[in-house]
N, C-alpha and C. Protein backbone atom coordinates (compact mmCIF):
# COMPACT_ATOMS: atom_id res chain seq x y z
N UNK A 1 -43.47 -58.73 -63.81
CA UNK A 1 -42.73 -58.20 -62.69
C UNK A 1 -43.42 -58.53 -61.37
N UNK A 2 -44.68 -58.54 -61.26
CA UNK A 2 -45.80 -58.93 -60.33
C UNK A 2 -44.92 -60.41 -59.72
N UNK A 3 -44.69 -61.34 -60.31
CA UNK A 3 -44.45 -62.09 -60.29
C UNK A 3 -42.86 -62.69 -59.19
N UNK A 4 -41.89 -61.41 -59.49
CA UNK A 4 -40.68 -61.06 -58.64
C UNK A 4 -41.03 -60.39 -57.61
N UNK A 5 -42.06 -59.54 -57.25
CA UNK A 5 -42.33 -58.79 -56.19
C UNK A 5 -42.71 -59.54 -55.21
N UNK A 6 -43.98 -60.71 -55.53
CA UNK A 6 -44.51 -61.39 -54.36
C UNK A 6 -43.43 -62.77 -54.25
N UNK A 7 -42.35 -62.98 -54.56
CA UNK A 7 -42.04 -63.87 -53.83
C UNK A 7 -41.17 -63.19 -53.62
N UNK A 8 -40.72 -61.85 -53.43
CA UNK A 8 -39.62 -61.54 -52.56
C UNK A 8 -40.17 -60.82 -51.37
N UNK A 9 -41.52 -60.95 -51.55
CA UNK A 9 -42.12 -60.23 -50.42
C UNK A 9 -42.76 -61.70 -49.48
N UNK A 10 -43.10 -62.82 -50.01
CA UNK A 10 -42.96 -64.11 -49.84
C UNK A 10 -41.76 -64.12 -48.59
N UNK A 11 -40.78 -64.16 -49.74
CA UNK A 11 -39.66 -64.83 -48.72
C UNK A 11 -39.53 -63.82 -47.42
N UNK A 12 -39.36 -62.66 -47.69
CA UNK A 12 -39.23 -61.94 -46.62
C UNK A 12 -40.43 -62.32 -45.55
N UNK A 13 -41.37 -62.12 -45.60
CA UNK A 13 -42.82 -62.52 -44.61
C UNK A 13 -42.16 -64.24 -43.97
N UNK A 14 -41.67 -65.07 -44.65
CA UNK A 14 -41.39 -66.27 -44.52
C UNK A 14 -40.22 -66.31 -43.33
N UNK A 15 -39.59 -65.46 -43.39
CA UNK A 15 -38.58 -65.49 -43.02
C UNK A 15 -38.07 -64.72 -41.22
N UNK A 16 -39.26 -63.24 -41.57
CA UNK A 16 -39.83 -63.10 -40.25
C UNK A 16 -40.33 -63.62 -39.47
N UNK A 17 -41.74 -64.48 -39.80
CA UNK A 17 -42.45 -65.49 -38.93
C UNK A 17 -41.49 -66.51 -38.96
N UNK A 18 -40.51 -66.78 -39.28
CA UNK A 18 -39.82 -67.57 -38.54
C UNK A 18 -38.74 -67.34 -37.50
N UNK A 19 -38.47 -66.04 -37.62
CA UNK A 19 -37.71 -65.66 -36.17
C UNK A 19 -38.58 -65.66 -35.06
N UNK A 20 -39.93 -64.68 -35.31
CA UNK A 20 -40.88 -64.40 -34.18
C UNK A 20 -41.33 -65.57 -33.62
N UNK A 21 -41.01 -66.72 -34.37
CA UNK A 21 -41.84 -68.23 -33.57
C UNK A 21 -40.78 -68.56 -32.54
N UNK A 22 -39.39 -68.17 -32.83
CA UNK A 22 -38.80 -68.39 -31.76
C UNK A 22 -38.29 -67.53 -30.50
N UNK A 23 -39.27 -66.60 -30.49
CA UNK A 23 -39.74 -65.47 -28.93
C UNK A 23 -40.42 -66.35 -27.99
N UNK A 24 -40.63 -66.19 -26.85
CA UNK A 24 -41.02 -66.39 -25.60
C UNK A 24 -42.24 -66.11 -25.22
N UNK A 25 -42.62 -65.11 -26.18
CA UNK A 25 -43.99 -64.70 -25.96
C UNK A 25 -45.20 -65.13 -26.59
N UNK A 26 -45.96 -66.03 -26.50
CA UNK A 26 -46.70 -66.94 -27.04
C UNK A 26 -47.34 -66.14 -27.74
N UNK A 27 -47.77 -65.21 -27.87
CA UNK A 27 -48.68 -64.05 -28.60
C UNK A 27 -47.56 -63.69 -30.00
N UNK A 28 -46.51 -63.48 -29.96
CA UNK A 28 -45.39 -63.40 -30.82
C UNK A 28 -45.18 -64.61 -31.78
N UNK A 29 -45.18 -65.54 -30.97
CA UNK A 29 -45.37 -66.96 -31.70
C UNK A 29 -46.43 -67.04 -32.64
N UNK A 30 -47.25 -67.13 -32.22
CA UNK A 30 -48.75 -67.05 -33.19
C UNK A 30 -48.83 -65.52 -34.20
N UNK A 31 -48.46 -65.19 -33.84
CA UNK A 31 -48.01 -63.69 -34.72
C UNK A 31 -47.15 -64.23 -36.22
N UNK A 32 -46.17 -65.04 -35.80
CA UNK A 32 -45.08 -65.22 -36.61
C UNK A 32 -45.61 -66.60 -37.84
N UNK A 33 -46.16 -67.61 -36.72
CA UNK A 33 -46.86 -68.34 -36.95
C UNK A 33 -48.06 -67.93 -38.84
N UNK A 34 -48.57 -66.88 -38.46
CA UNK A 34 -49.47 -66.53 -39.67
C UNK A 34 -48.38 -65.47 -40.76
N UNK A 35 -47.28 -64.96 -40.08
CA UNK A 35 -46.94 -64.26 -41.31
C UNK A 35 -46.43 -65.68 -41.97
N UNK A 36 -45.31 -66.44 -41.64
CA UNK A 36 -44.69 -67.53 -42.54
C UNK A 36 -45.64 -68.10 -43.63
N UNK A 37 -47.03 -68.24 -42.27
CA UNK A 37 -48.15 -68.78 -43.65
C UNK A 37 -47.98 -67.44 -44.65
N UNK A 38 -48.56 -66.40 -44.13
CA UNK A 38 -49.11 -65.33 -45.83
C UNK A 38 -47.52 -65.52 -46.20
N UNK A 39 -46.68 -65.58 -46.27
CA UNK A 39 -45.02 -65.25 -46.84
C UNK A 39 -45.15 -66.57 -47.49
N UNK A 40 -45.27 -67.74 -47.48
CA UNK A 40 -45.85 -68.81 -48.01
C UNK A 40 -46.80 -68.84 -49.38
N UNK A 41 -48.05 -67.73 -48.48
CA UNK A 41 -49.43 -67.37 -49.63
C UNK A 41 -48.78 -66.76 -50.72
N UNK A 42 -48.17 -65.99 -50.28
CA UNK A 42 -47.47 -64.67 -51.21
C UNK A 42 -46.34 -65.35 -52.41
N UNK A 43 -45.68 -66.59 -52.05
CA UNK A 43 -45.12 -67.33 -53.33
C UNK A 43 -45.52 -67.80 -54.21
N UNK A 44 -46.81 -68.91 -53.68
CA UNK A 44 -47.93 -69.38 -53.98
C UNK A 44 -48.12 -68.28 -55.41
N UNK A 45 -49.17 -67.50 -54.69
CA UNK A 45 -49.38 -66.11 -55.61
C UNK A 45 -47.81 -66.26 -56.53
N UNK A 46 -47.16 -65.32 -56.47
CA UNK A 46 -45.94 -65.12 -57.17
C UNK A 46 -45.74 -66.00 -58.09
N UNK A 47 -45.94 -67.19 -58.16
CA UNK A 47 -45.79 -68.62 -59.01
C UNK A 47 -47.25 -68.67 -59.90
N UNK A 48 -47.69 -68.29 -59.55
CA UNK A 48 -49.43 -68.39 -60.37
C UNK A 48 -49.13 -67.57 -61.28
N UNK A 49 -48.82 -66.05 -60.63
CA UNK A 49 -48.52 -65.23 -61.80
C UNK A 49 -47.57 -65.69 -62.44
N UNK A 50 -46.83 -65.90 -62.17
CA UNK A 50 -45.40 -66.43 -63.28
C UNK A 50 -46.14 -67.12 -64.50
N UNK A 51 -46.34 -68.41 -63.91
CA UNK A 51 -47.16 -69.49 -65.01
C UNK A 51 -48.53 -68.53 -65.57
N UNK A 52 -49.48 -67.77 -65.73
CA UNK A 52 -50.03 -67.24 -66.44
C UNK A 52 -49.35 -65.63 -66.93
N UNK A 53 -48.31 -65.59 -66.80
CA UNK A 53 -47.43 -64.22 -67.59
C UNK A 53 -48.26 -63.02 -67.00
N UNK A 54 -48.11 -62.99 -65.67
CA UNK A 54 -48.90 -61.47 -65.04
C UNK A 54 -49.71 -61.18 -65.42
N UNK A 55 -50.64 -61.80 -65.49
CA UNK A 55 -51.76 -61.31 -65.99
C UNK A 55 -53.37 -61.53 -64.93
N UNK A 56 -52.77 -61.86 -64.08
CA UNK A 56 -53.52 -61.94 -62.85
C UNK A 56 -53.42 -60.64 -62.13
């Protein structure tokens, strides 16, 4: 189940930092900028667990 949680928490993080990159506020940008990465990390993860059956 580990495995469904982080990439829907993935996509969501992914999906925020990609609105916030397109604010005005350069501080917002770079904000958004690192969630897409961890929402990225967080599939990454999600897929690891998959392929070793949650057990990570």
């Amino acid at each position: 189940m580990g495995e469904f949680v982080d990439k829907v928490k993935g996509n969501a993080n992914e999906a925020v930092g990609k609105a916030k990159q397109k604010s005005n506020d350069p501080e917002t940008r770079a904000e958004g900028a690192a969630q897409e990465t961890k929402g990225k990390a967080q599939q990454v993860e999600g897929s690891v667990k998959g392929a070793l059956g949650d057990k990570v």
